[in-house]
Protein backbone atom coordinates (compact mmCIF):
# COMPACT_ATOMS: atom_id res chain seq x y z
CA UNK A 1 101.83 108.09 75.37
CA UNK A 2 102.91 111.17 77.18
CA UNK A 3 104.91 109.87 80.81
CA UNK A 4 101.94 112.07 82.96
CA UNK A 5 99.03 111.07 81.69
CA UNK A 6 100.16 107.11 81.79
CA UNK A 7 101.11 107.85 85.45
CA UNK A 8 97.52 109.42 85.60
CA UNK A 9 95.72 106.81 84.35
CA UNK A 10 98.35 104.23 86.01
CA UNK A 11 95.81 103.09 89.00
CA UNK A 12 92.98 102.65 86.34
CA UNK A 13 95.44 99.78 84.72
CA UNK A 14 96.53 98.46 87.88
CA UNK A 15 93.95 95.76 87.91
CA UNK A 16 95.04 94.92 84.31
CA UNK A 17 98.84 94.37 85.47
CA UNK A 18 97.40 92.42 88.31
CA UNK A 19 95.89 89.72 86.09
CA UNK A 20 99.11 89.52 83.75
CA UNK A 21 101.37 89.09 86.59
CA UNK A 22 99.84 87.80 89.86
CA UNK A 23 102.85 88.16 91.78
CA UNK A 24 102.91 91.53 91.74
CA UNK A 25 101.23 93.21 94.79
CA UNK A 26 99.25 95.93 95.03
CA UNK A 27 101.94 98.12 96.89
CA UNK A 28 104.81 97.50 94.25
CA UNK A 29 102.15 98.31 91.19
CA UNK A 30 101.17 101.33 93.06
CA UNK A 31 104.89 102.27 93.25
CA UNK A 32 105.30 101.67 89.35
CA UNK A 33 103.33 104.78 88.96
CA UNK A 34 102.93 104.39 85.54
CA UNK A 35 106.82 103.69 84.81
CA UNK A 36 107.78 101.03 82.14
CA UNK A 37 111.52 100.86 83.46
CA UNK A 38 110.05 100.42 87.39
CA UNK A 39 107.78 97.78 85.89
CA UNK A 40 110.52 95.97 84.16
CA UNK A 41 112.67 96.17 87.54
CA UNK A 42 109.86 94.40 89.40
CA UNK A 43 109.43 91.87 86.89
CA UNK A 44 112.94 91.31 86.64
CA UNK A 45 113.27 90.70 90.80
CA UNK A 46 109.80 88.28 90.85
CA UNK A 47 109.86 86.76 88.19
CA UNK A 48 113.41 86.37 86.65
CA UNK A 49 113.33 87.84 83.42
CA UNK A 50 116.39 89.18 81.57
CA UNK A 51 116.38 93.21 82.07
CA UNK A 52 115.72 92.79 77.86
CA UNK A 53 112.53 90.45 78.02
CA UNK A 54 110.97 92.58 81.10
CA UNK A 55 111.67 95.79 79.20
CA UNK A 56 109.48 93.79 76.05
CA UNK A 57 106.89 92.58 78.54
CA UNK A 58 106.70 96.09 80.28
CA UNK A 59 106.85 97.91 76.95
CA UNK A 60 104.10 95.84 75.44
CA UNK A 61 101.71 95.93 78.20
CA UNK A 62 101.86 99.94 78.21
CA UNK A 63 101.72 99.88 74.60
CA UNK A 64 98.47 97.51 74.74
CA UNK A 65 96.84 100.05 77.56
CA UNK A 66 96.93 103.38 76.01
């Protein structure tokens, strides 16, 4: 999917990121923006994946909400 409309649609999916990863506020998901690396970095810091398996779980969840 094209980086500006994911960013676009990124506060529609917010709520979605919010029930796969609870930890996660609403201020760091809005600062995501729609950005699989960001998301990877914040779920590296809270929840203590390896940068390769938050990359996966960032990648997949943007690949899953298209």
């Amino acid at each position: 999917m094209n980086q500006d409309i994911l960013a676009g649609k990124w506060k529609q999916v917010i709520g979605k990121a919010k029930e796969s990863w609870g930890k996660l506020t609403d201020d760091e998901l809005v600062r995501v923006e729609g950005h699989s690396e960001r998301l990877a970095g914040l779920l590296q810091e809270k929840y203590g994946q390896s940068k390769e398996e938050a990359e996966k779980s960032a990648s997949a969840f943007f690949d899953k909400h298209k």
